[in-house]
Protein backbone atom coordinates (compact mmCIF):
# COMPACT_ATOMS: atom_id res chain seq x y z
CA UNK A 1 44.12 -61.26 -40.92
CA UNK A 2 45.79 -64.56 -40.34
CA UNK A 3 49.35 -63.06 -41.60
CA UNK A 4 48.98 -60.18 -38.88
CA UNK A 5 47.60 -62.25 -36.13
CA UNK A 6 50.69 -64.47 -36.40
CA UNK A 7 52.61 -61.65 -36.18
CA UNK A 8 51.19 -60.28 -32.96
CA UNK A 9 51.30 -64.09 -31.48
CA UNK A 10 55.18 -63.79 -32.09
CA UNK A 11 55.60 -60.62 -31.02
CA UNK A 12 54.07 -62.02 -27.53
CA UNK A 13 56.06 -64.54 -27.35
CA UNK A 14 59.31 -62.68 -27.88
CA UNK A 15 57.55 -60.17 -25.09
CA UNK A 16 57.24 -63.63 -23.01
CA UNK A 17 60.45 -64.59 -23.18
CA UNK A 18 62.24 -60.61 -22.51
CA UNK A 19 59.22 -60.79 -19.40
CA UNK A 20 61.37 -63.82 -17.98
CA UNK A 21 64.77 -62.48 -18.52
CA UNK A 22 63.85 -59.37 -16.35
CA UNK A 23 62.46 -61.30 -13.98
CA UNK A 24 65.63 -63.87 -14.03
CA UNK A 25 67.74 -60.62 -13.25
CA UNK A 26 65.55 -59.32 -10.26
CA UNK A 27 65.70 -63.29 -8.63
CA UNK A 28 69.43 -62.90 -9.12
CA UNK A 29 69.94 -60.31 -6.73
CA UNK A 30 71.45 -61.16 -3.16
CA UNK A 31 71.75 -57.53 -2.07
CA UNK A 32 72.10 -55.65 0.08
CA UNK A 33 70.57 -52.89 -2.24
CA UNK A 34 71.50 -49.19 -0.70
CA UNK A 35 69.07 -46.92 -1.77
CA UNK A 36 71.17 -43.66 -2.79
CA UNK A 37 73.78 -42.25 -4.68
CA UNK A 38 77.63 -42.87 -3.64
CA UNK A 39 79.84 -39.92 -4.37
CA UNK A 40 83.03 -38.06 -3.33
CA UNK A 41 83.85 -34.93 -2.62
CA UNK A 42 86.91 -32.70 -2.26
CA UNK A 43 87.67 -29.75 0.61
CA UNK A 44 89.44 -27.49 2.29
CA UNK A 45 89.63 -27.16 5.92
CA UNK A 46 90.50 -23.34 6.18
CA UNK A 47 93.63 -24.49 8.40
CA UNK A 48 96.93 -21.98 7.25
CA UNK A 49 99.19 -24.96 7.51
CA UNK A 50 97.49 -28.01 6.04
CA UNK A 51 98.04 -29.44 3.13
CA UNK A 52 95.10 -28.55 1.43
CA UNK A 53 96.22 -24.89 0.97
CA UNK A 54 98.77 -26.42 -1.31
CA UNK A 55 96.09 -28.11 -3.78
CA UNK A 56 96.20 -31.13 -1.79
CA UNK A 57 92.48 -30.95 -1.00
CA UNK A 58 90.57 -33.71 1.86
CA UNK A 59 88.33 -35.84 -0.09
CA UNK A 60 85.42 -37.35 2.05
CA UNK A 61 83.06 -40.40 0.47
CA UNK A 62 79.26 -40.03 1.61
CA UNK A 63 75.88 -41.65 0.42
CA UNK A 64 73.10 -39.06 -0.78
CA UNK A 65 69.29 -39.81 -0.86
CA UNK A 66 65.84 -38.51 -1.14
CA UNK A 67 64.22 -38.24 1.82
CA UNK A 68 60.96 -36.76 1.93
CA UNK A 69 61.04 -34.67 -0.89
CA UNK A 70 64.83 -33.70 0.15
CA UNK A 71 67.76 -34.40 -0.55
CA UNK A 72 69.84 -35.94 3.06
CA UNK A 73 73.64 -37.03 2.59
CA UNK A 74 75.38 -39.55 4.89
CA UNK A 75 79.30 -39.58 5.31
CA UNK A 76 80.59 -43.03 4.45
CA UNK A 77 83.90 -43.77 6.59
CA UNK A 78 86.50 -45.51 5.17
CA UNK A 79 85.50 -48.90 6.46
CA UNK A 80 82.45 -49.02 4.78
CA UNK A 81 83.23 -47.56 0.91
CA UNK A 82 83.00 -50.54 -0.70
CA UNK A 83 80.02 -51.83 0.78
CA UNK A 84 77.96 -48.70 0.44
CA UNK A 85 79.15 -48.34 -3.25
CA UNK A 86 79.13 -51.82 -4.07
CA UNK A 87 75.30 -51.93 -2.50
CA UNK A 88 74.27 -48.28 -4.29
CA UNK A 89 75.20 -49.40 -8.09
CA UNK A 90 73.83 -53.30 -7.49
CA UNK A 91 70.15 -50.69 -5.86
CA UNK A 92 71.02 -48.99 -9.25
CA UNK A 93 70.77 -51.79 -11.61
CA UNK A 94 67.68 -53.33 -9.50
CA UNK A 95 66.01 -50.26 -10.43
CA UNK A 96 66.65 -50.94 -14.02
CA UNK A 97 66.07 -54.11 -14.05
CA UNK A 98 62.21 -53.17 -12.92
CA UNK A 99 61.76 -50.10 -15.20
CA UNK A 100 62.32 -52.56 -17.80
CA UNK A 101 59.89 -54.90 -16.64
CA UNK A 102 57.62 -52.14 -16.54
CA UNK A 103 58.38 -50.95 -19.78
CA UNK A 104 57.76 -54.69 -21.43
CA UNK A 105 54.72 -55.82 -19.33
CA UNK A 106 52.87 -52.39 -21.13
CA UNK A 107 53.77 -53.42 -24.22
CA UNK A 108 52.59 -57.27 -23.61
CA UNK A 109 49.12 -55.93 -22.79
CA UNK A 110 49.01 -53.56 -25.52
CA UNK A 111 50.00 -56.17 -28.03
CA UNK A 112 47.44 -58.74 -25.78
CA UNK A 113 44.89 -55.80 -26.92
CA UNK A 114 45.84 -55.62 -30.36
CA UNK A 115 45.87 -59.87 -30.94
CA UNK A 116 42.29 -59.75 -29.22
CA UNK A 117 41.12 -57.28 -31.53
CA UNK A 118 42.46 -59.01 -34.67
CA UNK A 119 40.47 -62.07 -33.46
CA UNK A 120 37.34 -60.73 -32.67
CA UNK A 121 34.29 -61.44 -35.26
CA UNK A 122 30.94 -59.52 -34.88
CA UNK A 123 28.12 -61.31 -34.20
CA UNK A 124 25.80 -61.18 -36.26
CA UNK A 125 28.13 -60.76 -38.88
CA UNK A 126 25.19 -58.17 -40.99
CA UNK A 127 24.12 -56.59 -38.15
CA UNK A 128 26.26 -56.95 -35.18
CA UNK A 129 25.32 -55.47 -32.01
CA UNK A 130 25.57 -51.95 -30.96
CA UNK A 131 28.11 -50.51 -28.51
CA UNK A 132 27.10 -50.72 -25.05
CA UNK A 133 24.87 -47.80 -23.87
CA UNK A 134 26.47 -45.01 -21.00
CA UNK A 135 25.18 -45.87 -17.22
CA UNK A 136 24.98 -43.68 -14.57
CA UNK A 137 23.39 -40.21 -14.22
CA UNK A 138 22.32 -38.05 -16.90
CA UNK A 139 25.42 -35.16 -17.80
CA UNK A 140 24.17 -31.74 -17.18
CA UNK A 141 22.39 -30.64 -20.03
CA UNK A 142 19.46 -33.18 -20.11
CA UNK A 143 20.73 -35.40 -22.96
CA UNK A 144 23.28 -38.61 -23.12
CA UNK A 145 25.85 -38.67 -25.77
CA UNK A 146 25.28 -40.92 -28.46
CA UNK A 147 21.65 -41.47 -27.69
């Protein structure tokens, strides 16, 4: 018991530490975060002339998002491509950043579970006491499970 309770108690504590490095990373952000997804895309006008009927196509920047339950896009002009992509990938990596946090604050408490289980002694150690009994109305069918 003592080898594996050590274990879990260093586990946590290498949970701790990954806990604090996420949240180092999120405290680290200045923004602006732009929610969205910065993309380009290429056209052609339909104009008999241009250059576009050549190959040369028009290639337009815009921002696209959920809105909703859809899916809006925003042109970005010119002026403002770096800042939109520069603010959608730093929105991206925020995003990460929590999903880890997530990801290692479930484990903590699972492992919390597991290191309070491993240290748990019945009481009285011959007869310890049985599970706590079901409250609250009767299930249809008249009878309580494990009664």
């Amino acid at each position: 018991m003592a080898k594996h309770t050590s274990r879990l108690r260093q586990r946590l504590a290498q949970l701790g530490e990954l806990h604090q490095r996420q949240i180092g990373l999120l405290l680290q952000e200045q923004g602006p975060l732009i929610r969205g997804s910065f993309g380009s895309r290429a056209r052609l006008c339909g104009e008999p002339n241009c250059r576009c009927t050549r190959g040369e196509r028009h290639e337009s920047k815009y921002l696209a998002a959920s809105d909703a339950g859809r899916m809006r896009q925003v042109h970005v002009p010119v002026s403002d491509e770096v800042q939109v992509k520069d603010g959608a990938e730093r929105y991206r990596g925020f995003r990460e950043a929590r999903s880890r946090l997530a990801e290692v604050a479930k484990e903590e408490l699972a492992v919390v579970d597991q290191l309070g289980d491993s240290l748990r002694k019945p009481y009285p150690p011959d007869d310890p006491l049985p599970p706590p009994r079901r409250r609250g109305r009767t299930p249809k069918g008249g009878r309580r499970v494990g009664r």
